[in-house]
Protein backbone atom coordinates (compact mmCIF):
# COMPACT_ATOMS: atom_id res chain seq x y z
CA UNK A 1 24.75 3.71 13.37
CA UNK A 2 24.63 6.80 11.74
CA UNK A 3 24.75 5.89 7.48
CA UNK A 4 23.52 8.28 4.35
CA UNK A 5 20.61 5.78 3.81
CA UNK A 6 19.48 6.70 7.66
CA UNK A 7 19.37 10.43 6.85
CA UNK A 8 18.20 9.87 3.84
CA UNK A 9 15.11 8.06 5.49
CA UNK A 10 14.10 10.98 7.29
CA UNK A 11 11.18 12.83 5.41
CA UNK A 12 11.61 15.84 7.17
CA UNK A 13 15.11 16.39 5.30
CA UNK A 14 14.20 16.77 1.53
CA UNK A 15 17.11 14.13 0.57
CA UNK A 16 16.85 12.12 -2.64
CA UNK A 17 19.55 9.64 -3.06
CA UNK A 18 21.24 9.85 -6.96
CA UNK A 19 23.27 7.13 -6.73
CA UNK A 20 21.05 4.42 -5.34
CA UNK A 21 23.36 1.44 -6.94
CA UNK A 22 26.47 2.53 -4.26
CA UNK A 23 24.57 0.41 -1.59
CA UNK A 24 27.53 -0.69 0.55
CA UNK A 25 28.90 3.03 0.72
CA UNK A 26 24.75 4.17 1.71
CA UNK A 27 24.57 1.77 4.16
CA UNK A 28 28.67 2.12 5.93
CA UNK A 29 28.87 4.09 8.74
CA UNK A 30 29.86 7.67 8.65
CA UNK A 31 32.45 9.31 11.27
CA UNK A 32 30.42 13.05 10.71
CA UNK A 33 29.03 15.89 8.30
CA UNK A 34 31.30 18.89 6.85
CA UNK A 35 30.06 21.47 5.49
CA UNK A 36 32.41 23.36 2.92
CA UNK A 37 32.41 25.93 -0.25
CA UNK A 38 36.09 25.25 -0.19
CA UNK A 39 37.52 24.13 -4.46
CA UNK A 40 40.07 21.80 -2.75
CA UNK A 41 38.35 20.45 0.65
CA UNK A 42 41.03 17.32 1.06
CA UNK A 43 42.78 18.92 3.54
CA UNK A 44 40.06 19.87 6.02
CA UNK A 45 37.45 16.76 4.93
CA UNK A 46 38.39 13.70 7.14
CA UNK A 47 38.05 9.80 6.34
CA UNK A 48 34.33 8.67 6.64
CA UNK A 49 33.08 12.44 6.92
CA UNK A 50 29.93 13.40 4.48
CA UNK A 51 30.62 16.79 2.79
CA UNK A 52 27.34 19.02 2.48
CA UNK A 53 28.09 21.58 -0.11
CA UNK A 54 25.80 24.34 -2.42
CA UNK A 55 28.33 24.20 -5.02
CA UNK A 56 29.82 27.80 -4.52
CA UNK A 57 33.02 26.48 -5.60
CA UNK A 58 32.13 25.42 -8.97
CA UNK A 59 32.98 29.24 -10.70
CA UNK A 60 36.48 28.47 -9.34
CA UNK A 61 37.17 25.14 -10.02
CA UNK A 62 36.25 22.09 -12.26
CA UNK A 63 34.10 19.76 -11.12
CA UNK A 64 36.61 16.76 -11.77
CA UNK A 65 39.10 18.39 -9.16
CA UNK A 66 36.55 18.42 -6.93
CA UNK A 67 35.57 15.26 -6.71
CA UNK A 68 38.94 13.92 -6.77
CA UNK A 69 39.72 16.03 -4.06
CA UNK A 70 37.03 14.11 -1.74
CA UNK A 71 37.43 11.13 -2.97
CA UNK A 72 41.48 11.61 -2.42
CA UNK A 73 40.47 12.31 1.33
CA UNK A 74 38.21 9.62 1.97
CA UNK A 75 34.85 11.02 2.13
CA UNK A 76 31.99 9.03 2.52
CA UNK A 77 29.67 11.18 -0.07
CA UNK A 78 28.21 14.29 -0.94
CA UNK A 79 25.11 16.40 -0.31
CA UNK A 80 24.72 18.96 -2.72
CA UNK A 81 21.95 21.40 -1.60
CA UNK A 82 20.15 22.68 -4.29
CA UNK A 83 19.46 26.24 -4.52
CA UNK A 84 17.80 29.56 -6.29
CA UNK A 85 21.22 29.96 -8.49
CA UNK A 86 21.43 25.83 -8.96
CA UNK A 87 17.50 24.18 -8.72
CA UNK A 88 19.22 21.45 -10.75
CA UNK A 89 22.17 18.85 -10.05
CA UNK A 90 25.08 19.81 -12.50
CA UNK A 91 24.77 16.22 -14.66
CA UNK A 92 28.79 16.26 -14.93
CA UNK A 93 29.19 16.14 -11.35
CA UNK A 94 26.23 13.14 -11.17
CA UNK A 95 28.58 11.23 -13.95
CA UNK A 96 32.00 12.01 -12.15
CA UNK A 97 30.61 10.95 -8.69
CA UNK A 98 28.71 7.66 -10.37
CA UNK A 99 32.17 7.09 -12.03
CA UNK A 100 34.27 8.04 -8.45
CA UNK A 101 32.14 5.56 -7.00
CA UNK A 102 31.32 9.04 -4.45
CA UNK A 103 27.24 8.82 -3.17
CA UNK A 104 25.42 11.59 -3.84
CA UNK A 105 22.39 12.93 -2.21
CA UNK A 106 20.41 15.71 -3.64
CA UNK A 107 19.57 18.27 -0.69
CA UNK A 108 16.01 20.25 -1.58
CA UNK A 109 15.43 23.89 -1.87
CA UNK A 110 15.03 25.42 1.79
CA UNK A 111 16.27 22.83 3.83
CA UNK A 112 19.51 24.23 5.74
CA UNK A 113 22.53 21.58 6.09
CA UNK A 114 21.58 22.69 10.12
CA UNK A 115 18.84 20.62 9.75
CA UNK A 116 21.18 18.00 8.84
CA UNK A 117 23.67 18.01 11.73
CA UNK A 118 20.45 18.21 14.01
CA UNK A 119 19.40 14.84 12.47
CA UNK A 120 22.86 13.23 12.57
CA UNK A 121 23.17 14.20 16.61
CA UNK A 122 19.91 12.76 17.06
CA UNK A 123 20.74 9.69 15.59
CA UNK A 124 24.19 9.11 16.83
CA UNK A 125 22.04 9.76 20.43
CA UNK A 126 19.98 7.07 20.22
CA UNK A 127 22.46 4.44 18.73
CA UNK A 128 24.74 5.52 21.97
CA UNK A 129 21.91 5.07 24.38
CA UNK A 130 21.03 1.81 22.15
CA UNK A 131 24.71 0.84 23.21
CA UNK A 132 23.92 1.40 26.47
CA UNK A 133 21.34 -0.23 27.59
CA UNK A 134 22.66 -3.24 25.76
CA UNK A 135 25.77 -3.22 27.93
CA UNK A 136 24.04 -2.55 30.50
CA UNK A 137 21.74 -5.69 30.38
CA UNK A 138 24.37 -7.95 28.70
CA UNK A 139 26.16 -7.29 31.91
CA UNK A 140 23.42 -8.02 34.49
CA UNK A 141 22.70 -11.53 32.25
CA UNK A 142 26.51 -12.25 32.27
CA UNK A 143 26.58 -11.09 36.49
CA UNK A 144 23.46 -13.66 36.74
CA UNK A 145 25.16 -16.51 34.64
CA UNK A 146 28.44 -16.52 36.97
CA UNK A 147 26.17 -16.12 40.34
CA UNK A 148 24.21 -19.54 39.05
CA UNK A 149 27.75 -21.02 38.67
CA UNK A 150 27.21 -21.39 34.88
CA UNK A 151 30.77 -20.75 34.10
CA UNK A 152 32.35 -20.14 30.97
CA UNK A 153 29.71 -21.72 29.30
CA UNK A 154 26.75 -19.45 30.26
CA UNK A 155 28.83 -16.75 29.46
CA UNK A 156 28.96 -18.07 25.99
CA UNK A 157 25.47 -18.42 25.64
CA UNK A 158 24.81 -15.25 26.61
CA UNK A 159 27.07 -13.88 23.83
CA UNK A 160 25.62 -16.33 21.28
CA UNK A 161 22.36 -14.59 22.13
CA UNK A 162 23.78 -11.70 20.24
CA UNK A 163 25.55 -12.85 17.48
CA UNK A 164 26.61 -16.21 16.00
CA UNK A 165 30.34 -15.45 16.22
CA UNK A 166 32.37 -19.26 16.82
CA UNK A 167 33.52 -18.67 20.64
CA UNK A 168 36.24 -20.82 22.20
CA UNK A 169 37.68 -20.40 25.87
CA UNK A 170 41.22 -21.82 26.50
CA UNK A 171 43.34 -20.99 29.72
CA UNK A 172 47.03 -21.10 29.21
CA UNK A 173 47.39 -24.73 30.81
CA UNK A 174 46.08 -25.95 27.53
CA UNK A 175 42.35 -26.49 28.84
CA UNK A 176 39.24 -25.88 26.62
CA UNK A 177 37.10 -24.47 29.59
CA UNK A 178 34.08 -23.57 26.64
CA UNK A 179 33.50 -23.52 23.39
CA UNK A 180 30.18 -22.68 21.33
CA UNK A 181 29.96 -22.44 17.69
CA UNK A 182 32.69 -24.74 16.92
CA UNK A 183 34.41 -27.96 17.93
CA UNK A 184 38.13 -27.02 18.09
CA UNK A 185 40.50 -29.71 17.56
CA UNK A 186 43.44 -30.86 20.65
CA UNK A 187 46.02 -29.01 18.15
CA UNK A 188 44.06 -25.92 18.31
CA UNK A 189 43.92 -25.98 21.59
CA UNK A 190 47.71 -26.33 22.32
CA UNK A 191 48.05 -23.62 19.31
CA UNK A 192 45.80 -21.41 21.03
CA UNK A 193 47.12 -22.15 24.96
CA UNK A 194 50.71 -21.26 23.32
CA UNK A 195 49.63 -18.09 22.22
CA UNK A 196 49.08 -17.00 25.38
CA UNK A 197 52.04 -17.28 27.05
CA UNK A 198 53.70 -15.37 24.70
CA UNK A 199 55.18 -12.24 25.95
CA UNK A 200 52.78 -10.36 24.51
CA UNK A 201 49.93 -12.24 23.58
CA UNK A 202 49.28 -11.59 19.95
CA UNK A 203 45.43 -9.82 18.65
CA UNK A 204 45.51 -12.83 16.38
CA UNK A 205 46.25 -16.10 16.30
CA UNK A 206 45.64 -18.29 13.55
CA UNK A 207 43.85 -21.43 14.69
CA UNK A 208 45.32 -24.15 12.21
CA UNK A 209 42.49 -24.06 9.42
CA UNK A 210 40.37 -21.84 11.09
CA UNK A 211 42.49 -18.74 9.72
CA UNK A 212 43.02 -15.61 12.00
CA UNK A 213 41.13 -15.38 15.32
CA UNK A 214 40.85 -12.69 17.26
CA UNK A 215 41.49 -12.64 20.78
CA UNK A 216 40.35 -11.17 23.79
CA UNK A 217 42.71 -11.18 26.89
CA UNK A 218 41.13 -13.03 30.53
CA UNK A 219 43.40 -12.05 33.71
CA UNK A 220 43.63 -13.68 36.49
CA UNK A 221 43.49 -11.76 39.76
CA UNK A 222 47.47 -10.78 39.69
CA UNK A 223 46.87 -9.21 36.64
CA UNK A 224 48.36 -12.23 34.99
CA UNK A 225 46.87 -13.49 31.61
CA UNK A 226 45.26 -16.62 32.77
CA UNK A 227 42.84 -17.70 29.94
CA UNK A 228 41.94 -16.20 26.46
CA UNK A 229 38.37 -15.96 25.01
CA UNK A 230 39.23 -16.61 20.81
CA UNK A 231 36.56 -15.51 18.53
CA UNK A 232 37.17 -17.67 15.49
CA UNK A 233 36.96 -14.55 12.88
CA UNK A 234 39.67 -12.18 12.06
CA UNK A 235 39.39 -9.20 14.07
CA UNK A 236 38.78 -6.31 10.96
CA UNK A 237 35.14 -8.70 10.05
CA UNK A 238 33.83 -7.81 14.51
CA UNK A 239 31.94 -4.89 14.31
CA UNK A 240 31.89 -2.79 16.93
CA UNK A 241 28.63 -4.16 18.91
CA UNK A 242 31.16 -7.32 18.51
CA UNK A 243 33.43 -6.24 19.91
CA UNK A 244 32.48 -4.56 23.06
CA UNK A 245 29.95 -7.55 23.75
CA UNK A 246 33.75 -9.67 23.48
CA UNK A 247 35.60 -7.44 25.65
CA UNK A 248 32.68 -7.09 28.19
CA UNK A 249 32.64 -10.69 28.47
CA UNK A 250 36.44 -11.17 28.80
CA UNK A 251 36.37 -8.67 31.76
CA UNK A 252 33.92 -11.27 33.16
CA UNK A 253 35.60 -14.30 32.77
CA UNK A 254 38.21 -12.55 34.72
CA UNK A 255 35.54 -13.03 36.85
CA UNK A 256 35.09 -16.41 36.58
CA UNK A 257 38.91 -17.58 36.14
CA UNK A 258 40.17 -15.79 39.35
């Protein structure tokens, strides 16, 4: 995914990371770059963006309004791009953005924020043809497990290939047609079977004990919700990859169930 500390790990850039101790912001994923001179951004800069500025606005506002302005908008950090006029980070906007809890990335001399967005597109390339062909063979591996009449269960190996999420499988008769990861109890079973004739099944459903768990619809071939595939973590932990490998999989247990 496309982070400060992957930028930042490209020589070619000239980037020196200034707040080094901010190591869960460096390494979270950021939605793009925005470039702007503006002295309050927060209405343009969106959540998760990373503002690339040369500090023109400084002779018209303070530093402190600056910052607050990104930070008020959500940004993921700043790039300040040194220049002729500023060869030197302004140390009161190194304190406000180590106090902000706002990375900062020192840009060199003659590298142009193009240079940058290049980068970023690059890398947001490869982690979508990454995505790809991870889909695409997760798919042929699930297509192979059903053709060998592995069931729900080699579906859930495959999947535990990839991550070791707790899996559970439960149609809406109350059956536990899977499970890896876990050993779900007769009660969470019913709890979870319930859930699913509900009209309409819930995102979540919280497994007695296990807390929330989210879950992943399996039709039948009417369309009809016949089983559920329950990942036994709340839904905000899945990250992405998690998530499409779940949904991919439900789609196949459709499969499977019909």
């Amino acid at each position: 995914m496309l982070t400060i500390s992957r930028l930042v790990a490209d020589p070619a850039l000239g980037l020196r990371i200034v707040t080094p101790e901010l190591t869960d912001r460096l390494a979270a994923e950021i939605r793009w770059l925005h470039t702007t001179e503006l002295p309050d951004p927060s209405r343009y800069v969106r959540p998760g963006e990373l503002v690339l500025t040369n500090g023109l606005w400084r002779p018209h506002v303070a530093a402190a309004r600056f910052v607050e302005a990104l930070t008020q908008a959500g940004a993921a950090g700043l790039v300040f791009g040194l220049t002729a006029q500023t060869p030197v980070l302004p140390a009161e906007l190194v304190d406000l953005c180590r106090e902000r809890e706002l990375p900062l990335v020192e840009l060199c001399i003659g590298v142009p924020f193009a240079a940058l967005t290049r980068a970023a597109a690059r890398i947001q390339n490869e982690v979508l043809q990454a995505e790809l062909t991870a889909t695409v063979r997760r798919g042929d591996a699930l297509a192979t497990a059903l053709s060998r009449g592995s069931g729900a269960a080699g579906v859930l190996e495959i999947l535990r290939g990839e991550t070791e999420l707790p899996l559970l499988v439960v149609d809406r008769r109350g059956r536990c047609l899977a499970a890896i990861g876990c050993e779900p109890t007769a009660e969470q079973i019913r709890v979870a079977a319930a859930a699913l004739n509900r009209t309409p099944p819930p995102l979540e459903v919280n497994l007695l004990g296990s807390g929330p768990s989210a879950l992943y619809l399996v039709e039948g071939a009417m369309g009809e919700i016949d089983a559920g595939l329950y990942c036994l973590e709340p839904a905000a932990t899945l990250t992405a990859a998690d998530r499409e490998a779940l949904e991919q999989a439900a789609r196949f247990l459709s499969l499977e169930v019909t």
